[in-house]
N, C-alpha and C. Protein backbone atom coordinates (compact mmCIF):
# COMPACT_ATOMS: atom_id res chain seq x y z
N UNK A 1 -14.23 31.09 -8.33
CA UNK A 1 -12.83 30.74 -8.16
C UNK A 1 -12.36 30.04 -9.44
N UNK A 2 -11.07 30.48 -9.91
CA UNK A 2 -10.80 29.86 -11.02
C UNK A 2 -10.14 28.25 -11.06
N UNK A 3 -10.38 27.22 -12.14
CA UNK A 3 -10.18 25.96 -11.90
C UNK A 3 -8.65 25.84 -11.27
N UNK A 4 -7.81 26.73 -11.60
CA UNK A 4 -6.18 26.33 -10.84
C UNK A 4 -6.45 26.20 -9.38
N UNK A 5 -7.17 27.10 -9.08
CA UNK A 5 -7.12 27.32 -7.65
C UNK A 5 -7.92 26.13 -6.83
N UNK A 6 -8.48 26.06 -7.06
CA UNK A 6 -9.28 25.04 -7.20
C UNK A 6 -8.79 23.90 -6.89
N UNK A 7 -7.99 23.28 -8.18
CA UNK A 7 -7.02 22.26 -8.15
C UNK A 7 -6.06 22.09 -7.07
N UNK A 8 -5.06 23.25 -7.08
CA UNK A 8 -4.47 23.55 -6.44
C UNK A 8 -5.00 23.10 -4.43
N UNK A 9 -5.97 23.90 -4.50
CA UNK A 9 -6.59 23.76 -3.28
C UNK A 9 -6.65 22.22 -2.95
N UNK A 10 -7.55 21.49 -3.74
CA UNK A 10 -7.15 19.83 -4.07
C UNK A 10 -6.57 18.96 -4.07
N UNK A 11 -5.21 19.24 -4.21
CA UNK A 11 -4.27 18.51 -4.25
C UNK A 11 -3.69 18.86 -2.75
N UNK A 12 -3.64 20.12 -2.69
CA UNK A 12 -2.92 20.29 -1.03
C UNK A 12 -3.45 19.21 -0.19
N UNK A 13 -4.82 19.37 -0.31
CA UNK A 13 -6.05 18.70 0.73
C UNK A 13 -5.50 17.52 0.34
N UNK A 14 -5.45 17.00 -0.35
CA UNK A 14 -5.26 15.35 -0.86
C UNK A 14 -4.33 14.89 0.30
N UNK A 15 -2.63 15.63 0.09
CA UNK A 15 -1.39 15.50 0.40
C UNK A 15 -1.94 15.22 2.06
N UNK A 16 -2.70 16.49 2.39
CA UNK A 16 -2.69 16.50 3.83
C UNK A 16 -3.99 14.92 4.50
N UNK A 17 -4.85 14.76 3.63
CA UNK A 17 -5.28 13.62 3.25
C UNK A 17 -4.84 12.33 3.58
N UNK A 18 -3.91 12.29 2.70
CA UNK A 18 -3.02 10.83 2.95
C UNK A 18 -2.07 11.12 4.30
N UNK A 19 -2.04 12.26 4.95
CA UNK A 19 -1.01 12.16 6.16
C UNK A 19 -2.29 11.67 7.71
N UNK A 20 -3.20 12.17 7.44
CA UNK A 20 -4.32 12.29 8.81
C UNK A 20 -5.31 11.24 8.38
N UNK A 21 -5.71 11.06 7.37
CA UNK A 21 -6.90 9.83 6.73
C UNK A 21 -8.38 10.36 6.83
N UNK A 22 -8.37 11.97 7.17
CA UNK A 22 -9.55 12.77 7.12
C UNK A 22 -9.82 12.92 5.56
N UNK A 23 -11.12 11.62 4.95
CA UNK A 23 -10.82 11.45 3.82
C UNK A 23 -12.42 12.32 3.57
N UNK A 24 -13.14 12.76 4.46
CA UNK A 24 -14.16 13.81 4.54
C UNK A 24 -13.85 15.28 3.87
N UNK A 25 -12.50 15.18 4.00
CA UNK A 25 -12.03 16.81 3.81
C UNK A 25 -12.07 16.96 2.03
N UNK A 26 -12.07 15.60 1.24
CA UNK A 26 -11.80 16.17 -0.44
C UNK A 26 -13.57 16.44 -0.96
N UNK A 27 -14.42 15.94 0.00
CA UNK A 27 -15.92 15.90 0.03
C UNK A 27 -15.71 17.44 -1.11
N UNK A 28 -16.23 18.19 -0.39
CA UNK A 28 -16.29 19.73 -1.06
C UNK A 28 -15.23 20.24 -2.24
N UNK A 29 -14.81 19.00 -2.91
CA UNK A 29 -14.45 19.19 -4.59
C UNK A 29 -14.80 18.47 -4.95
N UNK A 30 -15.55 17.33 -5.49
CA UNK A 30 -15.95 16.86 -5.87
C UNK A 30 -17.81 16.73 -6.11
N UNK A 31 -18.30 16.81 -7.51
CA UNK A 31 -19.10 17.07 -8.24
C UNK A 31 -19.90 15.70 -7.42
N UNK A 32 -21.29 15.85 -6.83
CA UNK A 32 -21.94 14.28 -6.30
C UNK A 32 -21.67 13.39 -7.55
N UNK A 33 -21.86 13.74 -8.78
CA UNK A 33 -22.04 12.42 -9.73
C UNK A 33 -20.49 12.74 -10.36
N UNK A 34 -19.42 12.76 -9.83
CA UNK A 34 -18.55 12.94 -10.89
C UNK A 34 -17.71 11.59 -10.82
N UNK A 35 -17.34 11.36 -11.89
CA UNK A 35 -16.35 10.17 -12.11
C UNK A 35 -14.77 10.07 -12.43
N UNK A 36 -14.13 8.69 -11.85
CA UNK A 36 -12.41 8.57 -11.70
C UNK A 36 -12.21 7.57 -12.52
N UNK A 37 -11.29 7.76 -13.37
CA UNK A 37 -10.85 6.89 -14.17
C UNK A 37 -9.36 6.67 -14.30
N UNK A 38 -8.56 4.85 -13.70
CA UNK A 38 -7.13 5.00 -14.18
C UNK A 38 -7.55 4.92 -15.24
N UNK A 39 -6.54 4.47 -16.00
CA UNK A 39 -6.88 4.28 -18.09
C UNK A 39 -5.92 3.40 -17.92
N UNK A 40 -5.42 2.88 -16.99
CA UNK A 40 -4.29 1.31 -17.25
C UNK A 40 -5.39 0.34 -16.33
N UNK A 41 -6.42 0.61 -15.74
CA UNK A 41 -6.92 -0.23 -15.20
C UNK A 41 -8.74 -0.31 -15.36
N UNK A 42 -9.34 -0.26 -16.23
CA UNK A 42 -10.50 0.22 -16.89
C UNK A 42 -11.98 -0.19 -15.50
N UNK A 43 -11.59 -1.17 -15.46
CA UNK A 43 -12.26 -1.55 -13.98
C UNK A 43 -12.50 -0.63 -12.56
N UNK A 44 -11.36 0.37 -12.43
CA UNK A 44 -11.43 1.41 -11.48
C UNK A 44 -12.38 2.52 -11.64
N UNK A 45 -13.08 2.06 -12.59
CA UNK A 45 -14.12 3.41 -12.95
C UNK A 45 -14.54 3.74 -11.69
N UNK A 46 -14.94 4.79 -11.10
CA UNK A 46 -15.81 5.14 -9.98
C UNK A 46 -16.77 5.93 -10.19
N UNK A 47 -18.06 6.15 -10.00
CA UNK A 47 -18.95 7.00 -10.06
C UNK A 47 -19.90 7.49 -8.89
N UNK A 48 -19.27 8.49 -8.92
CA UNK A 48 -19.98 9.56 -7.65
C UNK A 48 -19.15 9.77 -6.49
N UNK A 49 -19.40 10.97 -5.82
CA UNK A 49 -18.43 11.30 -4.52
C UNK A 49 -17.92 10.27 -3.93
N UNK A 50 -19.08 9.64 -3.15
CA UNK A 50 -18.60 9.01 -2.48
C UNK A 50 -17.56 7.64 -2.79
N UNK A 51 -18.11 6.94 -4.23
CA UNK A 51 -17.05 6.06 -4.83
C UNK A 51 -15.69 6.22 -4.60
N UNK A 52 -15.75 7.46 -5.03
CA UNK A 52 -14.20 7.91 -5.58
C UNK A 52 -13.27 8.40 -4.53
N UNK A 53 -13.99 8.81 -3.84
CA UNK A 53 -13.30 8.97 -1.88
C UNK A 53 -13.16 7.45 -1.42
N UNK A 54 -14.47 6.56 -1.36
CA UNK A 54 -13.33 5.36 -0.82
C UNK A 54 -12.22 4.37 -1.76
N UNK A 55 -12.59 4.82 -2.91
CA UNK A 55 -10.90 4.42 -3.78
C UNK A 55 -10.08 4.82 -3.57
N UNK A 56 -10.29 6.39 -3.67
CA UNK A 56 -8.55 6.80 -3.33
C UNK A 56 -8.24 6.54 -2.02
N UNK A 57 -9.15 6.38 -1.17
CA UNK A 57 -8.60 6.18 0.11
C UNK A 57 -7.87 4.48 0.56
N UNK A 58 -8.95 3.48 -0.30
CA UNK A 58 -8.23 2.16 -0.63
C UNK A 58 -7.19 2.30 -1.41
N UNK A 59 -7.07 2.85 -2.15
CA UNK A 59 -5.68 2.74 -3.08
C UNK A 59 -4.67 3.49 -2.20
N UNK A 60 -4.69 4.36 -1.32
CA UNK A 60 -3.87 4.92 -0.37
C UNK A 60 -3.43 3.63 0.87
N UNK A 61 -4.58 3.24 1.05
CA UNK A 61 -4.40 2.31 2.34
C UNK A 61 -3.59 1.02 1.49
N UNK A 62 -3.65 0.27 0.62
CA UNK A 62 -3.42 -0.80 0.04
C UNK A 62 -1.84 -0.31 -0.68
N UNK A 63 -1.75 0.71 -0.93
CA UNK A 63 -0.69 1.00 -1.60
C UNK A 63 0.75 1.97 -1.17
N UNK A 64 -0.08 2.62 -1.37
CA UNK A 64 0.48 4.28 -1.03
C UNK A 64 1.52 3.86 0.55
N UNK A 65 0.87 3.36 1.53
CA UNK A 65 1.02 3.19 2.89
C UNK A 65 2.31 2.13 3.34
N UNK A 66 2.18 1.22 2.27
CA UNK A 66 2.86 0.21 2.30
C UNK A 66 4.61 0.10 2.18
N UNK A 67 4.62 1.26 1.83
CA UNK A 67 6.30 2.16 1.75
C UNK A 67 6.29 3.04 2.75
N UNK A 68 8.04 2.93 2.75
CA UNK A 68 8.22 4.01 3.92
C UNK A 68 7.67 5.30 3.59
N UNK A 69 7.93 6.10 2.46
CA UNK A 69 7.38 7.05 2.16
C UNK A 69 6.87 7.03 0.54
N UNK A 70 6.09 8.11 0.75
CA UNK A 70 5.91 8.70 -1.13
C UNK A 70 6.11 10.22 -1.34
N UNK A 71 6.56 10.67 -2.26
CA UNK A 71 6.92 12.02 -2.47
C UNK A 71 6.27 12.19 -3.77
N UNK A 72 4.90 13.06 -4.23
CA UNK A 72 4.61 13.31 -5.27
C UNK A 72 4.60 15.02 -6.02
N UNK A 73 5.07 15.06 -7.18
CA UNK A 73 5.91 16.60 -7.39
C UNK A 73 5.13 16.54 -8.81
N UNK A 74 4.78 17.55 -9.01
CA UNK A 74 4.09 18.25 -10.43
C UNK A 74 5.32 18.54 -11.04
N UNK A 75 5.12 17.75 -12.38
CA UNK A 75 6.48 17.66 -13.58
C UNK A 75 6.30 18.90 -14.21
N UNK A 76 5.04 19.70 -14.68
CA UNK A 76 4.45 20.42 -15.51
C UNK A 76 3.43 21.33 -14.27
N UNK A 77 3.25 23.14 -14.41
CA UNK A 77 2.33 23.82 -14.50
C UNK A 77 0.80 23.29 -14.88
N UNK A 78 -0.30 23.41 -14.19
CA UNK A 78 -0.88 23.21 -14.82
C UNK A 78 -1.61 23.68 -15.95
N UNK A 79 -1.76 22.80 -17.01
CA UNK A 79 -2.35 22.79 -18.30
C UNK A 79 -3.57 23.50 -18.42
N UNK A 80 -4.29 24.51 -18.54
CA UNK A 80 -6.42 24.92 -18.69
C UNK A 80 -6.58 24.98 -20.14
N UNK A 81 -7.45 24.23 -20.44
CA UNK A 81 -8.40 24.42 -21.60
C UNK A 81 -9.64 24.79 -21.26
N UNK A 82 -10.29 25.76 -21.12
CA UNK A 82 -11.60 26.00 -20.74
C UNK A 82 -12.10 25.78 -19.52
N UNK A 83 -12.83 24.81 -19.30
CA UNK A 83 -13.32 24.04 -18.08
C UNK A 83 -11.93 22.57 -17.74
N UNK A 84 -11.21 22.62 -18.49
CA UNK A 84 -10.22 21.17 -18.55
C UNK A 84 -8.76 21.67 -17.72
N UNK A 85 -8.21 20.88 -17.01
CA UNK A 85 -7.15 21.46 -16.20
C UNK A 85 -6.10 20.14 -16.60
N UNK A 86 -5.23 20.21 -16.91
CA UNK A 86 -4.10 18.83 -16.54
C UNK A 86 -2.58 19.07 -16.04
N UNK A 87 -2.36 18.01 -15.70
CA UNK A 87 -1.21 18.04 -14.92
C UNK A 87 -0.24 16.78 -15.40
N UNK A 88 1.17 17.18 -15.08
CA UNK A 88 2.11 15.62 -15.24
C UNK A 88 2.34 15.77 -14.21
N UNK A 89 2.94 14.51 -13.21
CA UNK A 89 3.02 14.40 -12.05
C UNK A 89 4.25 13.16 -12.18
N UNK A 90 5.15 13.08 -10.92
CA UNK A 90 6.38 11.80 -10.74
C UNK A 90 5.63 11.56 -8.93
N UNK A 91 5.71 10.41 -8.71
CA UNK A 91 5.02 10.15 -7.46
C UNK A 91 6.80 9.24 -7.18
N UNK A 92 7.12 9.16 -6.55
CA UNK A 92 8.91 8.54 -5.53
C UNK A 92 7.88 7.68 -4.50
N UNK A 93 8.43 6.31 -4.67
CA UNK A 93 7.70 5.50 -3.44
C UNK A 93 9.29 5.19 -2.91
N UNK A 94 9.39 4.61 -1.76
CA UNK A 94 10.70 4.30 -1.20
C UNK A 94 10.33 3.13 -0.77
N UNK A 95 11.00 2.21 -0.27
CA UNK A 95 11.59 1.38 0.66
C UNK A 95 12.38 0.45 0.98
N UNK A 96 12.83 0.97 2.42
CA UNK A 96 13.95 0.41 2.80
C UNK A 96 14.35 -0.99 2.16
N UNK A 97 15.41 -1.37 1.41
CA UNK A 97 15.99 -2.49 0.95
C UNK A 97 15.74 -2.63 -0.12
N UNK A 98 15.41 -1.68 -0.85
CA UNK A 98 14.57 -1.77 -2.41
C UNK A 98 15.26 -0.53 -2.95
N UNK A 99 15.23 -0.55 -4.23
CA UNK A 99 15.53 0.93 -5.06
C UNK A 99 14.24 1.20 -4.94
N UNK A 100 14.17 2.49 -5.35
CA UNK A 100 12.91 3.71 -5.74
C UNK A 100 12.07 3.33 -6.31
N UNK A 101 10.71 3.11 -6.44
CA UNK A 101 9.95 2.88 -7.49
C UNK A 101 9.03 4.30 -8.14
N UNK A 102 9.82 4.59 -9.25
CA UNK A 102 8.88 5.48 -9.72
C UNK A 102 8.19 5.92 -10.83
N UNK A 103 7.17 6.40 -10.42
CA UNK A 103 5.75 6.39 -11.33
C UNK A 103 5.41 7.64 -12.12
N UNK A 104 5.55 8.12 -13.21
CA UNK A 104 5.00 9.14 -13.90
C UNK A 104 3.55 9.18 -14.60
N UNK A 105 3.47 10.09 -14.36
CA UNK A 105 2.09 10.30 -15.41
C UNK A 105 1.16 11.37 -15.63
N UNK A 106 0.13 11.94 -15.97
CA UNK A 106 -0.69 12.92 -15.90
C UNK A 106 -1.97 12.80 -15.76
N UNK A 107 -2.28 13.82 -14.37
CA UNK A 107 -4.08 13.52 -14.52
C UNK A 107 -4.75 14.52 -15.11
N UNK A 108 -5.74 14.29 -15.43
CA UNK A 108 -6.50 15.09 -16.33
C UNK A 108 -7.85 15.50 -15.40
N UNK A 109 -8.67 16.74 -15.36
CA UNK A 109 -9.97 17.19 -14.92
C UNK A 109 -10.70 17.52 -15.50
N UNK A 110 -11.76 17.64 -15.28
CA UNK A 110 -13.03 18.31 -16.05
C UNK A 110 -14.00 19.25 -14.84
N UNK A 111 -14.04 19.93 -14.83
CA UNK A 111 -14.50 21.00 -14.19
C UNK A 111 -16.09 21.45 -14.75
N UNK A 112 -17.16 21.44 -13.22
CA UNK A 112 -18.18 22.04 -13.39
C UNK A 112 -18.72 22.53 -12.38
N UNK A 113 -19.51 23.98 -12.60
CA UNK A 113 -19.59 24.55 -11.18
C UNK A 113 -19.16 24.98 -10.18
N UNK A 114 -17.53 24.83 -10.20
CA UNK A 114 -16.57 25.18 -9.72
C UNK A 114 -16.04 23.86 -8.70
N UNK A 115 -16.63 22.44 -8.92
CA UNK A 115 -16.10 21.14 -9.00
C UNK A 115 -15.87 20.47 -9.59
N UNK A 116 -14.92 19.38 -9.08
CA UNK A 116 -14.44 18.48 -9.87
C UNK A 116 -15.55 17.75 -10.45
N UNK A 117 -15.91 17.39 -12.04
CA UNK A 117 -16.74 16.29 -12.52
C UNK A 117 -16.27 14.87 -12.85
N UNK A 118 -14.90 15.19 -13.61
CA UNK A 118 -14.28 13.64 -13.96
C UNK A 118 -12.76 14.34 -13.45
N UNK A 119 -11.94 13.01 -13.26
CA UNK A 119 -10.60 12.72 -12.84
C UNK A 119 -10.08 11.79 -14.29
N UNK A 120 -9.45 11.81 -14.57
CA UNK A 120 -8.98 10.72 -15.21
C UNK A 120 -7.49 10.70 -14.84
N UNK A 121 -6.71 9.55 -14.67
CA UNK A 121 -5.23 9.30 -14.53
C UNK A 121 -4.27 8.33 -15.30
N UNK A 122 -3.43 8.85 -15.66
CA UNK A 122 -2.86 7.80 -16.55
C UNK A 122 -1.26 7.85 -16.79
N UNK A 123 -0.55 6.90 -15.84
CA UNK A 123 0.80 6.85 -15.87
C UNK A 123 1.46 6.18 -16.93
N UNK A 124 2.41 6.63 -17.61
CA UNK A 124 3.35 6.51 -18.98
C UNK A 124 3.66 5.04 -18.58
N UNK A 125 3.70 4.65 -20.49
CA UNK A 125 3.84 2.88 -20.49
C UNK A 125 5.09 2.62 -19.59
N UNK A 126 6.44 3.61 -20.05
CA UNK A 126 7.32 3.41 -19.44
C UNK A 126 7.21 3.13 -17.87
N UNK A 127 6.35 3.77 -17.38
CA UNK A 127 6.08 4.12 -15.62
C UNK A 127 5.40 2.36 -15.43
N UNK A 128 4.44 2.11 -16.29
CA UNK A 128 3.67 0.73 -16.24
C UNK A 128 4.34 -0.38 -16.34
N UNK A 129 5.77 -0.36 -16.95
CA UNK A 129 6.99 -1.43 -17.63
C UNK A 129 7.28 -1.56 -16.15
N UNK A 130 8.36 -0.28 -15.67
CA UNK A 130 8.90 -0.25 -14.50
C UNK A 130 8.59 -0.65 -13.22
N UNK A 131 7.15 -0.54 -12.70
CA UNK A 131 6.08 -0.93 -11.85
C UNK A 131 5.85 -2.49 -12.66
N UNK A 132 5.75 -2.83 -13.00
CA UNK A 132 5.20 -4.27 -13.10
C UNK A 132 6.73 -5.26 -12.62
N UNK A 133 8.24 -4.30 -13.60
CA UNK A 133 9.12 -5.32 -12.87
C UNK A 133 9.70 -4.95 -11.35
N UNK A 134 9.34 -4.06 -10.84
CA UNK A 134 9.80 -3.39 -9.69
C UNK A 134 9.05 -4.80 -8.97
N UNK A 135 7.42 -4.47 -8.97
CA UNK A 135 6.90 -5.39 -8.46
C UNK A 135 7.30 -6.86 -7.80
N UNK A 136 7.35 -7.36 -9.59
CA UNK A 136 7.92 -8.73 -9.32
C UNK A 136 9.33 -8.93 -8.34
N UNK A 137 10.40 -7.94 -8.34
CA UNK A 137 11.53 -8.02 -7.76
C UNK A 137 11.17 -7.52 -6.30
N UNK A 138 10.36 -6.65 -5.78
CA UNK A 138 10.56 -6.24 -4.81
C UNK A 138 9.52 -6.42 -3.94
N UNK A 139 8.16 -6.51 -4.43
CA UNK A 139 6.59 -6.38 -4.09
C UNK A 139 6.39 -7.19 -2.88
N UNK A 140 6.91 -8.13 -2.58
CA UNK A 140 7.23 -9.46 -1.48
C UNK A 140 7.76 -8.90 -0.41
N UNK A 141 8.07 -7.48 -0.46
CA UNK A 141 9.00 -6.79 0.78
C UNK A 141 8.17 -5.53 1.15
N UNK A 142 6.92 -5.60 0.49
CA UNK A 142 5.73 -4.22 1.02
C UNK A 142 5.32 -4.35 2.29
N UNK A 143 5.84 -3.18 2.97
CA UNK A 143 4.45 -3.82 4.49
C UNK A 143 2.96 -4.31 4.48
N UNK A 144 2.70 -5.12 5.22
CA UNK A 144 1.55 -5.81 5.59
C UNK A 144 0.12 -4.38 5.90
């Protein structure tokens, strides 16, 4: 199967992911030793399946959840270099009594075997400016 599809397949699963919390289902893309990296937060490194399933699933539960909704939309086709796939992405968080907070950026893959090996993610300074003052103004009004 070629890496789009792949991806593709991935990301659906993700979406449907964050709606049910069947966080078993991204198991079968991901490489056992492969690694996640934000690049604004160097500490999030994760290494291996299972790491990187309960991050995104903490970063879903801690974050993601805490708004009424999120809407995330591919800015860009994805990118292939060989085994390398990338993407730009705008993620829309909402909530009620707040403007929009939103986040751009692009993740990057590395592909082996016809799984994922590395993730890397990395949202634009601009996206990092905006999120830090959104925060301060609004962050006090996230659900519990």
């Amino acid at each position: 199967m070629d890496i789009i599809k792949i991806f593709e397949n991935f990301a659906a699963d993700f979406e449907v992911t964050v709606a049910d919390d069947d966080w078993s289902r991204l198991e079968k893309y991901l490489a056992d030793d492969a690694t996640y990296l934000s690049v604004e937060d160097p500490d999030s490194i994760c290494k291996g399946r299972d790491a990187i399933i309960a991050y995104l699933k903490e970063d879903v539960t801690n974050f993601d959840r805490r708004f009424d909704t999120r809407t995330l939309v591919a800015l860009t086709s994805p990118i292939v270099e060989r085994n390398r796939l990338s993407r730009k992405w705008r993620c829309t968080y909402t909530l009620t009594g707040a403007p929009d907070l939103v986040a751009e950026g692009e993740a990057r893959y590395r592909f082996e075997d016809n799984l994922i090996k590395e993730i890397e993610e990395q949202a634009t300074t601009d996206s990092m400016q905006k999120f830090e003052q959104w925060m301060q103004d609004y962050g006090d009004r996230l659900r519990v």
